[in-house]
Each structure stands twice: as structure tokens, then as C-alpha cells.
PDB file of N, CA and C in Angstrom:
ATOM      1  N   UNK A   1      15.626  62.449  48.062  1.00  0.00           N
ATOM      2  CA  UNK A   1      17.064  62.355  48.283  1.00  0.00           C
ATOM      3  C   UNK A   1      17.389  62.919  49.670  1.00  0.00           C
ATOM      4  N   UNK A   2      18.016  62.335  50.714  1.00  0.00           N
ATOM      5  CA  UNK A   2      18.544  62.268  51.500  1.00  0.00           C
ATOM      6  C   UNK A   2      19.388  63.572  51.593  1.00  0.00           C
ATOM      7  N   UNK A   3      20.165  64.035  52.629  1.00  0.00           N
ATOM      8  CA  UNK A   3      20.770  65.047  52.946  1.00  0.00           C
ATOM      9  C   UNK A   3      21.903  64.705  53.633  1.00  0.00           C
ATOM     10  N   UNK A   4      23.292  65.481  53.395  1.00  0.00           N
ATOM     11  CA  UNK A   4      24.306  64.797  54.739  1.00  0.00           C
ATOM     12  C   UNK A   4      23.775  64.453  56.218  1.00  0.00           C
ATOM     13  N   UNK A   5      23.008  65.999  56.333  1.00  0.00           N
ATOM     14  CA  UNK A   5      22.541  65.957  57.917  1.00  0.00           C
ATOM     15  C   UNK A   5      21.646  65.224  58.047  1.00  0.00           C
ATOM     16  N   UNK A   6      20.913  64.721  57.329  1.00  0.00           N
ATOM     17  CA  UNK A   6      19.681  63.738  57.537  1.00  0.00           C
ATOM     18  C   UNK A   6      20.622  62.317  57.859  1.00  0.00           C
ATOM     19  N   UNK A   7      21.047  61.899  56.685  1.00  0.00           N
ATOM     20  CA  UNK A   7      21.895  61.044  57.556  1.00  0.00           C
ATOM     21  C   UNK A   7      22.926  61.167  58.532  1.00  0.00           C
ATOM     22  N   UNK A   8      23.441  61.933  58.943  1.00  0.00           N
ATOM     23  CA  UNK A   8      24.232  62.241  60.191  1.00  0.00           C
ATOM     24  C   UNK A   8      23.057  61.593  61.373  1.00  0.00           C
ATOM     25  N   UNK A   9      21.805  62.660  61.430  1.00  0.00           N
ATOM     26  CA  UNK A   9      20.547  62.136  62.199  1.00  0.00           C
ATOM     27  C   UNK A   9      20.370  61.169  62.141  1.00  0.00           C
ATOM     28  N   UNK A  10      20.012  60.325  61.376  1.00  0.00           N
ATOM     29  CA  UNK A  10      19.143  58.963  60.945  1.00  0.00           C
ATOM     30  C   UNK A  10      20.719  57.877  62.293  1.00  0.00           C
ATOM     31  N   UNK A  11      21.792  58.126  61.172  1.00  0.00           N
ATOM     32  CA  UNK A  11      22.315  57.282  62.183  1.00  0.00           C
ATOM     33  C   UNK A  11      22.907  57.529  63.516  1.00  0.00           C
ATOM     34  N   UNK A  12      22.241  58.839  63.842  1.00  0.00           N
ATOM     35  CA  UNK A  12      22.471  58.953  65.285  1.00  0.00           C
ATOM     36  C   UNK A  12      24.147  58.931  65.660  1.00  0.00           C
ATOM     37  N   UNK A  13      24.568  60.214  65.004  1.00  0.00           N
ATOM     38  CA  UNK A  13      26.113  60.723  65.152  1.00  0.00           C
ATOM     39  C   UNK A  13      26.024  61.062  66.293  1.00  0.00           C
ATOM     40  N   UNK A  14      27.045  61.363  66.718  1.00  0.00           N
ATOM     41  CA  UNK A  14      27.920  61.554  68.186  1.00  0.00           C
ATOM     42  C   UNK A  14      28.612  62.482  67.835  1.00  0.00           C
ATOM     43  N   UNK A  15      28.917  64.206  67.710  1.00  0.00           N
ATOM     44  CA  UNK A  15      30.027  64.795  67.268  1.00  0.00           C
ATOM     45  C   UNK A  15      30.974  65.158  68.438  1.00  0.00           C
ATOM     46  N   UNK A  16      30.562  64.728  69.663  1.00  0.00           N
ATOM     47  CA  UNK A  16      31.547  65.316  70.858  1.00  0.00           C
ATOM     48  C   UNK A  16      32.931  64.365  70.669  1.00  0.00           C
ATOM     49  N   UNK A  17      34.059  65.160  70.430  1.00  0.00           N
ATOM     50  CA  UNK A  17      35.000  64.414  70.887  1.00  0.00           C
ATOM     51  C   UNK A  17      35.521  63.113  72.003  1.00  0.00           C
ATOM     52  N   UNK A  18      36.436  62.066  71.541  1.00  0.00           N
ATOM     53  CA  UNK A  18      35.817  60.770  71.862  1.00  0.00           C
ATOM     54  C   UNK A  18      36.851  61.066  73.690  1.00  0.00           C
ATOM     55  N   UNK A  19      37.619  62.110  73.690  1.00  0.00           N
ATOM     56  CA  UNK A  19      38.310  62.952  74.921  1.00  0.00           C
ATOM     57  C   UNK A  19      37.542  63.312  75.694  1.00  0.00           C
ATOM     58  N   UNK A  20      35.623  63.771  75.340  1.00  0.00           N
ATOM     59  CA  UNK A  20      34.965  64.277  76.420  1.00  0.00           C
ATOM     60  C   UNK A  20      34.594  62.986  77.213  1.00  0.00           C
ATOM     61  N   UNK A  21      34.516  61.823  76.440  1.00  0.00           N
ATOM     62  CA  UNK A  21      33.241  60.638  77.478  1.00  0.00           C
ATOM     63  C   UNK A  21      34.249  60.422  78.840  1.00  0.00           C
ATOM     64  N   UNK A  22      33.685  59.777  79.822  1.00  0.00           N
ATOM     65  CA  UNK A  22      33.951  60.040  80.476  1.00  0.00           C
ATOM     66  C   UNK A  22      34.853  58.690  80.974  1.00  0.00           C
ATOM     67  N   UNK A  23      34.699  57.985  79.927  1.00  0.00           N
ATOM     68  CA  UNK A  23      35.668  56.632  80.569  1.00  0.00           C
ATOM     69  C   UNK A  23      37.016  56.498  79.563  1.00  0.00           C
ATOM     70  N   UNK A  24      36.791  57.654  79.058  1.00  0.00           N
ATOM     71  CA  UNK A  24      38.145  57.705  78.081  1.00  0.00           C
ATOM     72  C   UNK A  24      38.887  59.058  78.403  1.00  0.00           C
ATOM     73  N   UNK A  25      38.328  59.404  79.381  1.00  0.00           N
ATOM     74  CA  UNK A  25      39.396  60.750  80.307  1.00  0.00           C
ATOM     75  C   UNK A  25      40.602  60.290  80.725  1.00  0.00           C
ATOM     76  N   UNK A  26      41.030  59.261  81.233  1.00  0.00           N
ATOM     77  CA  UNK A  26      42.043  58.487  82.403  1.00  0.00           C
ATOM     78  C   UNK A  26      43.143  58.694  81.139  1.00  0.00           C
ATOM     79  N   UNK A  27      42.853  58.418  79.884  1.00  0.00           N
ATOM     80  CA  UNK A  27      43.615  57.453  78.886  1.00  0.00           C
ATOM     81  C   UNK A  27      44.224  59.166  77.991  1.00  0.00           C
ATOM     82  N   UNK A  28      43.051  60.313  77.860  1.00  0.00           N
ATOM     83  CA  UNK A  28      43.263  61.468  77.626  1.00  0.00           C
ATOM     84  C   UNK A  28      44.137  62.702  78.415  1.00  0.00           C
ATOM     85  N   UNK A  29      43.702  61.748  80.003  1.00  0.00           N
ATOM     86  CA  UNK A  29      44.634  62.915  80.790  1.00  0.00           C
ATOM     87  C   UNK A  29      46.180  62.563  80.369  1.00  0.00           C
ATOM     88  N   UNK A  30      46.682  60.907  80.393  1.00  0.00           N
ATOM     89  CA  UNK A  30      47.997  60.423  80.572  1.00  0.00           C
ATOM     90  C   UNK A  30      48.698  60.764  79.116  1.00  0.00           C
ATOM     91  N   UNK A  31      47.866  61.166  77.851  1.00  0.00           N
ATOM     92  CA  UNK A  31      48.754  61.062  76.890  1.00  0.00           C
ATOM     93  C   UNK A  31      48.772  63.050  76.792  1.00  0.00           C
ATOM     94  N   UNK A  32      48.001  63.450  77.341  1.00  0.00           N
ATOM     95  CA  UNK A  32      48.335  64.922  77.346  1.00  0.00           C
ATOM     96  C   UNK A  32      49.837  65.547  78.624  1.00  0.00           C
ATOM     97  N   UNK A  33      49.473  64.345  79.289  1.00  0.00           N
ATOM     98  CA  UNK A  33      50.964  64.555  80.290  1.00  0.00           C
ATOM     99  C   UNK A  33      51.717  64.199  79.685  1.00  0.00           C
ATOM    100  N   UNK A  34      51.793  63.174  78.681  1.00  0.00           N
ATOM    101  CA  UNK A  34      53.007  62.263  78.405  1.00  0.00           C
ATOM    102  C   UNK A  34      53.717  63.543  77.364  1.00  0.00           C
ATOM    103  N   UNK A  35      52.749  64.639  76.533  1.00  0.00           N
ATOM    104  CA  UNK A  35      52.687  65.226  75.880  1.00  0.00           C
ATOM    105  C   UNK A  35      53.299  66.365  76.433  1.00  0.00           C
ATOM    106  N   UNK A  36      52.919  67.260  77.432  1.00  0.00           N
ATOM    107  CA  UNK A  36      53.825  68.135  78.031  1.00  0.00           C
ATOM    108  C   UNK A  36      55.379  67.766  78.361  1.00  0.00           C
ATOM    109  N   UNK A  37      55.386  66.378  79.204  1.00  0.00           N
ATOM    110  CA  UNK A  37      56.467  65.906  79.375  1.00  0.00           C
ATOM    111  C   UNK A  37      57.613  66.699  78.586  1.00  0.00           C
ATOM    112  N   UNK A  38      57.579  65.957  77.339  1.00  0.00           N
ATOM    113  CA  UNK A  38      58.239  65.722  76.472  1.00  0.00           C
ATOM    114  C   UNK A  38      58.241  67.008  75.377  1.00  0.00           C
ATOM    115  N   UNK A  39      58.077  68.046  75.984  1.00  0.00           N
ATOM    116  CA  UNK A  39      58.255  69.101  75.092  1.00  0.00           C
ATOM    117  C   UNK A  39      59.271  70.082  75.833  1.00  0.00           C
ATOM    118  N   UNK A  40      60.242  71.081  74.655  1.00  0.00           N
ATOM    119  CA  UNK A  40      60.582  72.030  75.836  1.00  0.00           C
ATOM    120  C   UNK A  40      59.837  72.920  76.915  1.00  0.00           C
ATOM    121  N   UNK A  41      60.177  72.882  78.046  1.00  0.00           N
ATOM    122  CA  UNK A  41      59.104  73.651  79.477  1.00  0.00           C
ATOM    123  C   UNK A  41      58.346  73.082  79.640  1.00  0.00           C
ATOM    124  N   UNK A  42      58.451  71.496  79.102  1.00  0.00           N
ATOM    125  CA  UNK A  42      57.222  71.000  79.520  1.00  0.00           C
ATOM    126  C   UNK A  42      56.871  70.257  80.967  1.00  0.00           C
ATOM    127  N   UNK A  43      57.907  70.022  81.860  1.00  0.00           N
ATOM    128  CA  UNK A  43      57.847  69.832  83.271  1.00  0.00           C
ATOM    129  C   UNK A  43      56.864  70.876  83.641  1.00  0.00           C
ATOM    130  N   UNK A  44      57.563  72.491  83.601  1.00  0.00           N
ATOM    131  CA  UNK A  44      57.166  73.281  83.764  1.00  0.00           C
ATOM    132  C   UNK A  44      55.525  73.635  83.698  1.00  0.00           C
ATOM    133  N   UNK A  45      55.241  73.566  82.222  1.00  0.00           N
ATOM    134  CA  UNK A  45      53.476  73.579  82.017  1.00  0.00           C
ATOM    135  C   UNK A  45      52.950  72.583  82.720  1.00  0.00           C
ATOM    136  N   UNK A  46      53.587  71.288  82.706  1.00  0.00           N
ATOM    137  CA  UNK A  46      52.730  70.177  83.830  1.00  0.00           C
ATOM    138  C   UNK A  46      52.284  70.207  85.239  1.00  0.00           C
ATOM    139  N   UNK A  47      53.245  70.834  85.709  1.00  0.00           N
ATOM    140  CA  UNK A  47      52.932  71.483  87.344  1.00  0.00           C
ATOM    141  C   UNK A  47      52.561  72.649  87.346  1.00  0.00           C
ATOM    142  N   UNK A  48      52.455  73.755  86.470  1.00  0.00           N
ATOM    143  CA  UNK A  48      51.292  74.702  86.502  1.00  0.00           C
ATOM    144  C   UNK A  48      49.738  74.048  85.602  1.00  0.00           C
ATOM    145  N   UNK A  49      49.605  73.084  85.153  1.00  0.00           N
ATOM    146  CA  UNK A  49      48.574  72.361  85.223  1.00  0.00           C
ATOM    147  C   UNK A  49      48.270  71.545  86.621  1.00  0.00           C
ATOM    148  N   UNK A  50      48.909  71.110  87.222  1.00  0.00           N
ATOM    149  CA  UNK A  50      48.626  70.369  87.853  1.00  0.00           C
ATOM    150  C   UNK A  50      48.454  71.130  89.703  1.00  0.00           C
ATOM    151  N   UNK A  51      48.946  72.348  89.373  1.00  0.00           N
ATOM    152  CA  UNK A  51      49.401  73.046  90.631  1.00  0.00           C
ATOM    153  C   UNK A  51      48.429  74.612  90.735  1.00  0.00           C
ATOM    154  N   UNK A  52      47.888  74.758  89.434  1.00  0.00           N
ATOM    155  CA  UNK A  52      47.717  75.985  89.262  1.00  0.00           C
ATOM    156  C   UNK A  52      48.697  77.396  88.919  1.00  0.00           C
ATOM    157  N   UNK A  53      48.881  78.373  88.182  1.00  0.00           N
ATOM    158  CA  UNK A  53      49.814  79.133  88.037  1.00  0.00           C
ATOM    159  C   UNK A  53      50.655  79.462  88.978  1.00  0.00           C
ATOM    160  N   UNK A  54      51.926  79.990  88.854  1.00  0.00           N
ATOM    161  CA  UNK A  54      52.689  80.616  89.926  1.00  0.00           C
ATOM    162  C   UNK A  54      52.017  81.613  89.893  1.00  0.00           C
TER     163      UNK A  54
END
């Protein structure tokens, strides 16, 4: 009998978040801006992301 992790192995899982690869960054950066945006202070946190702290 088989094991979760054996099959996790066998079919060759991927557990890194699908945010780390690297051609799905562009699509991760814009909805985490779209995300500050739109919160209260969130101009604010966007240009100390984008600017570094005051």
C-alpha cells in the first residue's frame, strides 16, 4: 500500500506556490498592486513598496 507521500513523489508534485515561477510573476505583481490599491492606505503601502520606506 502506497503512502500519501509516495504518491505525492511518484507523480512528481510541485509544492512551490504557482506566485514563485517565474512567468507568472508579471500577473502576481499586478493583482497584489491592484490589491493594495484598493484598500485603506493603500496608495500609501504601494509607494513604500515600490519606493522603499520613508
Amino acid at each position: 500500500m502506497t503512502s500519501l507521500a509516495d504518491k505525492a513523489i511518484l507523480s512528481g508534485a510541485d509544492n512551490r506556490p504557482p506566485m514563485l515561477d517565474k512567468d507568472m510573476y508579471d500577473s502576481w505583481k499586478s493583482r497584489m498592486e491592484l490589491y493594495m490599491v484598493n484598500h485603506q492606505h493603500g496608495r500609501m503601502i504601494l509607494e513604500s513598496v515600490e519606493n522603499g520606506p520613508l
